[in-house]
N, C-alpha and C. Protein backbone atom coordinates (compact mmCIF):
# COMPACT_ATOMS: atom_id res chain seq x y z
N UNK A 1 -12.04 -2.78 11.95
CA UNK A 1 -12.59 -4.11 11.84
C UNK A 1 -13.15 -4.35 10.44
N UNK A 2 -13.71 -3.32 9.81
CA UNK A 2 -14.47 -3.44 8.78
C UNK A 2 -13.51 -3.73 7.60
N UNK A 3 -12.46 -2.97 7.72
CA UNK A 3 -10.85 -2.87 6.73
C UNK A 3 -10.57 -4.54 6.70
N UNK A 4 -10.23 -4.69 7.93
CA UNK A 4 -9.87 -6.02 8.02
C UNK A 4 -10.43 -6.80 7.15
N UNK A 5 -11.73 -6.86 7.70
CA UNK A 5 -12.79 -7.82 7.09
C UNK A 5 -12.69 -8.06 5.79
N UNK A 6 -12.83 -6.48 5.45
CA UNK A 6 -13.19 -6.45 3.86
C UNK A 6 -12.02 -7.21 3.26
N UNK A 7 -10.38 -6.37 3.49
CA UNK A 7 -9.77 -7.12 2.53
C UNK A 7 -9.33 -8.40 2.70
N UNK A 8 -9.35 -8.78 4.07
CA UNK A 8 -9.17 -10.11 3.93
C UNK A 8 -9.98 -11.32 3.10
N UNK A 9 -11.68 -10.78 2.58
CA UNK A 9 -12.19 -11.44 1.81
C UNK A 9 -11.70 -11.32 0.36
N UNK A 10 -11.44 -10.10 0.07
CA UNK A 10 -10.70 -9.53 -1.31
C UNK A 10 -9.77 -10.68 -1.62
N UNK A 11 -8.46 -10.67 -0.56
CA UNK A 11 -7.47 -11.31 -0.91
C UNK A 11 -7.68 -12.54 -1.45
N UNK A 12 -9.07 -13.33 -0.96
CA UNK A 12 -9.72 -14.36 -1.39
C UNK A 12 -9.58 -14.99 -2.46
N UNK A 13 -10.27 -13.83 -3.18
CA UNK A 13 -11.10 -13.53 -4.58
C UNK A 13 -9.46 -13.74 -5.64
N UNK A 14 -7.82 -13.09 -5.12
CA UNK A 14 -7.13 -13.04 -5.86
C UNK A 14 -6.86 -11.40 -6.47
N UNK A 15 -7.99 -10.45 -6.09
CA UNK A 15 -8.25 -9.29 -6.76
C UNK A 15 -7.36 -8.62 -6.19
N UNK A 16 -6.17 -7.78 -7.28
CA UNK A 16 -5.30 -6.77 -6.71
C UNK A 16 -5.31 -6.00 -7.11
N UNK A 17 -5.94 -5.11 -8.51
CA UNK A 17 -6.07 -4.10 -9.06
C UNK A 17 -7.36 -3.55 -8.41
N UNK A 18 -7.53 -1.85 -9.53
CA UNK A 18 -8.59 -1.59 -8.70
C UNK A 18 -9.71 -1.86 -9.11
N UNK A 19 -10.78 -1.78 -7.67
CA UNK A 19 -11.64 -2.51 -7.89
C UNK A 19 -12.87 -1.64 -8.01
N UNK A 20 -14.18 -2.25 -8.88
CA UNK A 20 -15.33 -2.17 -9.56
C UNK A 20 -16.55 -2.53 -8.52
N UNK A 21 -16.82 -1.77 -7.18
CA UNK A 21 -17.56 -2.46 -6.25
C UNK A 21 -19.06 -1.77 -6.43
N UNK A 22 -20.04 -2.52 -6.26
CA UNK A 22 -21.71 -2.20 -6.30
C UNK A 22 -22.27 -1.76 -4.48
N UNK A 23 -22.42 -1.02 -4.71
CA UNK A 23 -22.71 -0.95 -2.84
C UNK A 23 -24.55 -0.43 -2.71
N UNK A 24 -25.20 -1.49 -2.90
CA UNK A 24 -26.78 -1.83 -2.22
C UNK A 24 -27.26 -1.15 -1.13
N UNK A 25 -27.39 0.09 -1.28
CA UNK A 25 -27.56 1.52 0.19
C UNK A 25 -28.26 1.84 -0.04
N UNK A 26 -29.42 2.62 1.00
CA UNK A 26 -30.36 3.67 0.37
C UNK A 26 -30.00 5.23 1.44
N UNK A 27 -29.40 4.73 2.08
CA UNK A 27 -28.75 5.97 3.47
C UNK A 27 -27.44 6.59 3.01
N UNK A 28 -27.23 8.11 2.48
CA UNK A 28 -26.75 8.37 1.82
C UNK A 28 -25.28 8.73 2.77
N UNK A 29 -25.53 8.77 4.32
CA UNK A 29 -24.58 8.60 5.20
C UNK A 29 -23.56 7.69 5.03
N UNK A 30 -24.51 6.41 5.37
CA UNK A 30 -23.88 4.91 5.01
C UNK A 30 -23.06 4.75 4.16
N UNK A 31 -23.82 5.50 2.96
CA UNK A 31 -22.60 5.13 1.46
C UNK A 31 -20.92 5.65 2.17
N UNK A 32 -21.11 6.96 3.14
CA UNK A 32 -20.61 7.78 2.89
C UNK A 32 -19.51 7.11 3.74
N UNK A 33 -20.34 6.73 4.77
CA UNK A 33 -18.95 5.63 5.45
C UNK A 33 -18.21 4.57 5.09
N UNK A 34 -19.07 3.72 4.06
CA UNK A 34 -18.06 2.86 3.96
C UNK A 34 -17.75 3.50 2.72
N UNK A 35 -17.51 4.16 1.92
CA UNK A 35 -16.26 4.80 0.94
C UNK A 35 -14.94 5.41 1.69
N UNK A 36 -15.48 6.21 2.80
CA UNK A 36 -14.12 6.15 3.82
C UNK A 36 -13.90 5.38 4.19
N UNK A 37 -14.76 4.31 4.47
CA UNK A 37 -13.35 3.02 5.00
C UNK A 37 -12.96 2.72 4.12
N UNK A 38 -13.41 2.27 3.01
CA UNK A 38 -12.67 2.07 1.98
C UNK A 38 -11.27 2.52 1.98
N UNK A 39 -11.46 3.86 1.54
CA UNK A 39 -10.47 5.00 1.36
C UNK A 39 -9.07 4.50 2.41
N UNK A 40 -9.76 4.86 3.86
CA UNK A 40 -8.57 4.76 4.64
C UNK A 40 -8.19 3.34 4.79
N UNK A 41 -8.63 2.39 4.17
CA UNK A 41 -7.53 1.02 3.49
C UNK A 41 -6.55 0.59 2.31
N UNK A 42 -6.70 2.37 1.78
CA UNK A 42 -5.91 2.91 1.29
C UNK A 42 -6.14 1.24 -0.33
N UNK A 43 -7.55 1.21 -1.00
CA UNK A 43 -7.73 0.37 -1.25
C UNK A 43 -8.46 1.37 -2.44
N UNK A 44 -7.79 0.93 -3.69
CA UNK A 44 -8.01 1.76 -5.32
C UNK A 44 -9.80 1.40 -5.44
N UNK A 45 -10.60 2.26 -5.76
CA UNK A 45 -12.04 1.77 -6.58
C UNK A 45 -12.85 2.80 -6.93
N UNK A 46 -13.67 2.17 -7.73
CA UNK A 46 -14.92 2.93 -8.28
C UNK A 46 -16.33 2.28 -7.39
N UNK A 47 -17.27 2.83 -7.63
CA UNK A 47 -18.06 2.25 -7.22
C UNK A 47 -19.60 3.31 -8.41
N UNK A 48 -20.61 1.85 -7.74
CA UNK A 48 -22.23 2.74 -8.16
C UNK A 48 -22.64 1.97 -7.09
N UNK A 49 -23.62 2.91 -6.90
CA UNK A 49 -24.68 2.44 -5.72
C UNK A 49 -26.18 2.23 -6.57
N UNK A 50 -26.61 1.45 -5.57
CA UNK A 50 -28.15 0.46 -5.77
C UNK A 50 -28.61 0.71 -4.75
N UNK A 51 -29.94 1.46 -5.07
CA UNK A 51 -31.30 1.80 -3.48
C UNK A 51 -32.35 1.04 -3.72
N UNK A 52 -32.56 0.43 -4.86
CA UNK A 52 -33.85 -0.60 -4.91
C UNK A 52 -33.37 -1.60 -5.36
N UNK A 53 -34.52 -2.78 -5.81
CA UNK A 53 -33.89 -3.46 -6.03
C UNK A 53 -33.91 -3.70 -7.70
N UNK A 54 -34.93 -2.91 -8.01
CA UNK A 54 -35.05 -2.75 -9.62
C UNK A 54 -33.85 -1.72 -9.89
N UNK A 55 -32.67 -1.41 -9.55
CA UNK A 55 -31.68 -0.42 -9.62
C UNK A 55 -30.37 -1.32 -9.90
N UNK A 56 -30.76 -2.49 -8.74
CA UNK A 56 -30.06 -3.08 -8.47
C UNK A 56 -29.42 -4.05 -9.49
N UNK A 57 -30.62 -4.81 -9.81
CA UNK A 57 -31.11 -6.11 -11.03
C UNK A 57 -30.49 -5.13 -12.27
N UNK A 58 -30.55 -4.05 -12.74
CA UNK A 58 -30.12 -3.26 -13.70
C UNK A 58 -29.05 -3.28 -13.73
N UNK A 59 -28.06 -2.81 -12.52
CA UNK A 59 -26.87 -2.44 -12.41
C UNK A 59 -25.68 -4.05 -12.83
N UNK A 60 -26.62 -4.74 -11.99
CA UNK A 60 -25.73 -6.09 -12.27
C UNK A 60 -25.74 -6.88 -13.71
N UNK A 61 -27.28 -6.61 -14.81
CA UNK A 61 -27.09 -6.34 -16.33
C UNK A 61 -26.09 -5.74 -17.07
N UNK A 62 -25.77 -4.50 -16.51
CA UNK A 62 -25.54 -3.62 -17.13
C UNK A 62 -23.86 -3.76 -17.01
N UNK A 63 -23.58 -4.18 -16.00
CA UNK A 63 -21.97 -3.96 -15.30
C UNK A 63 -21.26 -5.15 -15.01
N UNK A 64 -19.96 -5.18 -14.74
CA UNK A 64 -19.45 -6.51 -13.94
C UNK A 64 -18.82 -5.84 -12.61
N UNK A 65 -19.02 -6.21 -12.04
CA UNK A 65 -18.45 -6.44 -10.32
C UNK A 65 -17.20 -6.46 -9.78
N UNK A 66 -16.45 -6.54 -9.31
CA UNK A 66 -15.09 -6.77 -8.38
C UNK A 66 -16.07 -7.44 -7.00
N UNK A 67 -17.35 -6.49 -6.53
CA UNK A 67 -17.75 -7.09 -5.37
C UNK A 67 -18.96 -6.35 -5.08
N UNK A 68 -19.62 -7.03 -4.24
CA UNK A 68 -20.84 -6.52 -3.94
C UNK A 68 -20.70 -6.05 -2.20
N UNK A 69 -21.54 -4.77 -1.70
CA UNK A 69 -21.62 -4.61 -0.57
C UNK A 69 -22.74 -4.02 -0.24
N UNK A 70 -23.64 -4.84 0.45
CA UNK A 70 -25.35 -4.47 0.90
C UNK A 70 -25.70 -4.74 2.08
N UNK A 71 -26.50 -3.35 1.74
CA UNK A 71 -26.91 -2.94 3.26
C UNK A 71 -28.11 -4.44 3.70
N UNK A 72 -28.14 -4.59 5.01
CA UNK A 72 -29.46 -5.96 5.47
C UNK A 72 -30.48 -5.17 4.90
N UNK A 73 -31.19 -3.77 5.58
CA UNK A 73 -32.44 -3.41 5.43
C UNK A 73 -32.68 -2.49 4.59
N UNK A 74 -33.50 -2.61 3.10
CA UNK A 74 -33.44 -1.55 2.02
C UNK A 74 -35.08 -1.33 2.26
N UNK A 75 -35.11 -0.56 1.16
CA UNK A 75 -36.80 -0.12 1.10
C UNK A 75 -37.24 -1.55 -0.12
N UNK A 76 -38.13 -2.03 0.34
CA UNK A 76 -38.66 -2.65 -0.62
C UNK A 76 -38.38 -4.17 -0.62
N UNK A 77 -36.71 -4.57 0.07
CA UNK A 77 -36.37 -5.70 0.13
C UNK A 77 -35.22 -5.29 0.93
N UNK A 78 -33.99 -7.05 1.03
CA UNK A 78 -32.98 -6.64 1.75
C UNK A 78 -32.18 -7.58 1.36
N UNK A 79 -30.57 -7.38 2.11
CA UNK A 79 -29.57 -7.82 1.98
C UNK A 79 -29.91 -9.37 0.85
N UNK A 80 -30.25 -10.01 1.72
CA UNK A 80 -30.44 -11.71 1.69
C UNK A 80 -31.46 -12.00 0.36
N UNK A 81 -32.48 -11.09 0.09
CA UNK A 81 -32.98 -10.96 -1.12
C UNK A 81 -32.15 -10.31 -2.42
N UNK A 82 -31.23 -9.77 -2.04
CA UNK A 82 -29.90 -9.44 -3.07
C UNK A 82 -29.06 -10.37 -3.30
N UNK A 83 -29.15 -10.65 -2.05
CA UNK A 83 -28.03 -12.10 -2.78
C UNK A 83 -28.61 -13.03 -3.48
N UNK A 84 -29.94 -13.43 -2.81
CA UNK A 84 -30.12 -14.34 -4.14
C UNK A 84 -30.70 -14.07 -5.18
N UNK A 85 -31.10 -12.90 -5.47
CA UNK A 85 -31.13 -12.06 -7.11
C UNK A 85 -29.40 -12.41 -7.54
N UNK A 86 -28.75 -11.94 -7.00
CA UNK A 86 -27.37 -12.25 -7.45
C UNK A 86 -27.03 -13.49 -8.05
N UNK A 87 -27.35 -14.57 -6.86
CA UNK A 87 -27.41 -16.07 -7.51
C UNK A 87 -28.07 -16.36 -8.94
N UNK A 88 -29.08 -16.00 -8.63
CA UNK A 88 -29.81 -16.18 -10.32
C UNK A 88 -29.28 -15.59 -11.46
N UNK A 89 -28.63 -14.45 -10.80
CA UNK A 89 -27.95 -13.71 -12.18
C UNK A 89 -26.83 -14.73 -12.67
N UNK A 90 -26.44 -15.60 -12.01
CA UNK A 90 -25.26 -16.19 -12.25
C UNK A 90 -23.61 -15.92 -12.21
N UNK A 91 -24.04 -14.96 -11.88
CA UNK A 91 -22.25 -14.15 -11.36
C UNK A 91 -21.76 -14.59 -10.35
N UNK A 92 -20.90 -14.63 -10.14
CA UNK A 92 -19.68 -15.19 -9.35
C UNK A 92 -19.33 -13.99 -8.49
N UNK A 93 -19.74 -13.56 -8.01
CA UNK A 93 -19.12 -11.74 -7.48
C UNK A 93 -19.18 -12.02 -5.74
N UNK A 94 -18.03 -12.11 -5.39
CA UNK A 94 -18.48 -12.10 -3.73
C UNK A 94 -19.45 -10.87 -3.34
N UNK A 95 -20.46 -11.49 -2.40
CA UNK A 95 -20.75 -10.16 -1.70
C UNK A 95 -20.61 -10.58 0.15
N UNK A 96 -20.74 -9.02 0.09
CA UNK A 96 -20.52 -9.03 1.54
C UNK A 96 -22.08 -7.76 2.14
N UNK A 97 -22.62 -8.87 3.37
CA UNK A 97 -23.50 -8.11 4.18
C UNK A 97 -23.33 -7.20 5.18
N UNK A 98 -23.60 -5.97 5.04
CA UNK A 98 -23.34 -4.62 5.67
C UNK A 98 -24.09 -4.37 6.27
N UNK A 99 -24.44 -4.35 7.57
CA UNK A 99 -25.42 -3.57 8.44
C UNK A 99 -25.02 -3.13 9.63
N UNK A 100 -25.85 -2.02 10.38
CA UNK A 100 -25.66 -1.37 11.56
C UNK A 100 -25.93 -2.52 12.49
N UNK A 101 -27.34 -3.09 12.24
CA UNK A 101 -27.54 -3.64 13.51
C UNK A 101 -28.60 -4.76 13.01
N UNK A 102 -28.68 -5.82 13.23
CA UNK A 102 -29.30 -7.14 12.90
C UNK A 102 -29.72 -8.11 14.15
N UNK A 103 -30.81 -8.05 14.14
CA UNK A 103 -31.24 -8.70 15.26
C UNK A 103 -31.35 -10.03 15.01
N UNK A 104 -31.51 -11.00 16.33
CA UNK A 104 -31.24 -12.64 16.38
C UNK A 104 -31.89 -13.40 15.25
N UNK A 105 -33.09 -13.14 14.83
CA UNK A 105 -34.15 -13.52 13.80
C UNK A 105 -33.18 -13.68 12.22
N UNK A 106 -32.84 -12.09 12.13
CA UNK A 106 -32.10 -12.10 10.70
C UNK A 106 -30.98 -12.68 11.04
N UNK A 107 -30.11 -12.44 11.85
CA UNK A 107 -28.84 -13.47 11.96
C UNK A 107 -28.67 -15.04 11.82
N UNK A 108 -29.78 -15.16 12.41
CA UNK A 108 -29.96 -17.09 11.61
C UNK A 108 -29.96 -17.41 10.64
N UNK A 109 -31.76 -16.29 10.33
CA UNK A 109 -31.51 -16.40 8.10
C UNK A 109 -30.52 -16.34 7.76
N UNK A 110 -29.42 -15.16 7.62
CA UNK A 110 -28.31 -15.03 7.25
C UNK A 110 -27.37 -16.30 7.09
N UNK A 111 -27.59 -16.82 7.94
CA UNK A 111 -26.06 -17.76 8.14
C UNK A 111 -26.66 -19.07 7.33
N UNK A 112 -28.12 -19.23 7.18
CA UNK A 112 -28.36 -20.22 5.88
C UNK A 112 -27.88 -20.54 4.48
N UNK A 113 -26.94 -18.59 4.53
CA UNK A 113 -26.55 -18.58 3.17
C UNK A 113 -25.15 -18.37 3.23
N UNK A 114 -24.67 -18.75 4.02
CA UNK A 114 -23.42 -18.93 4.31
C UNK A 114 -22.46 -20.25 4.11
């Protein structure tokens, strides 16, 4: 499902080479899964990961994107507070929200920014 998901937003974007993705984790499991899904979508990339959000704000200075993928709940802040750090940065970078489990509360916020 996640394969799906993902590249069907990719295809979006136009992006067919490989790709330059930021992945917003602090669970070193997590990373670990979605690089295998990645992987088994048999889908070319690099990646850096972001655990705060001062890591984060750096990384997106410092780098350009193919795409963003963040976790809802970080230490310090979350998903929906990344994105709109993102907005302000002014980049154009799809992202996509990654979580285990999101209860009714955050699922509303969420879809404000949708």
């Amino acid at each position: 499902m996640f394969q799906q998901a993902f590249s069907s937003e990719l295809s979006k974007t136009g992006i067919k080479s490989s790709l330059h993705l930021l992945l917003v984790e602090d669970v070193p499991e997590d990373i670990e899964l979605i690089v295998l899904s990645l992987s088994n979508a048999n889908l070319e990339f690099t990646y850096d990961v972001a655990q705060t959000d001062v890591i984060y704000q750096q990384k997106l200075q410092q780098q350009t994107y193919s795409a963003i993928l963040a976790d809802y709940r970080l230490p310090g802040f979350n998903g929906l507070e990344a994105f709109e750090l993102l907005k302000k940065s002014g980049q154009q970078i799809p992202f996509i929200l990654v979580t285990g489990s999101l209860g009714e509360e955050a699922a509303v916020e969420q879809n404000r920014f949708a």
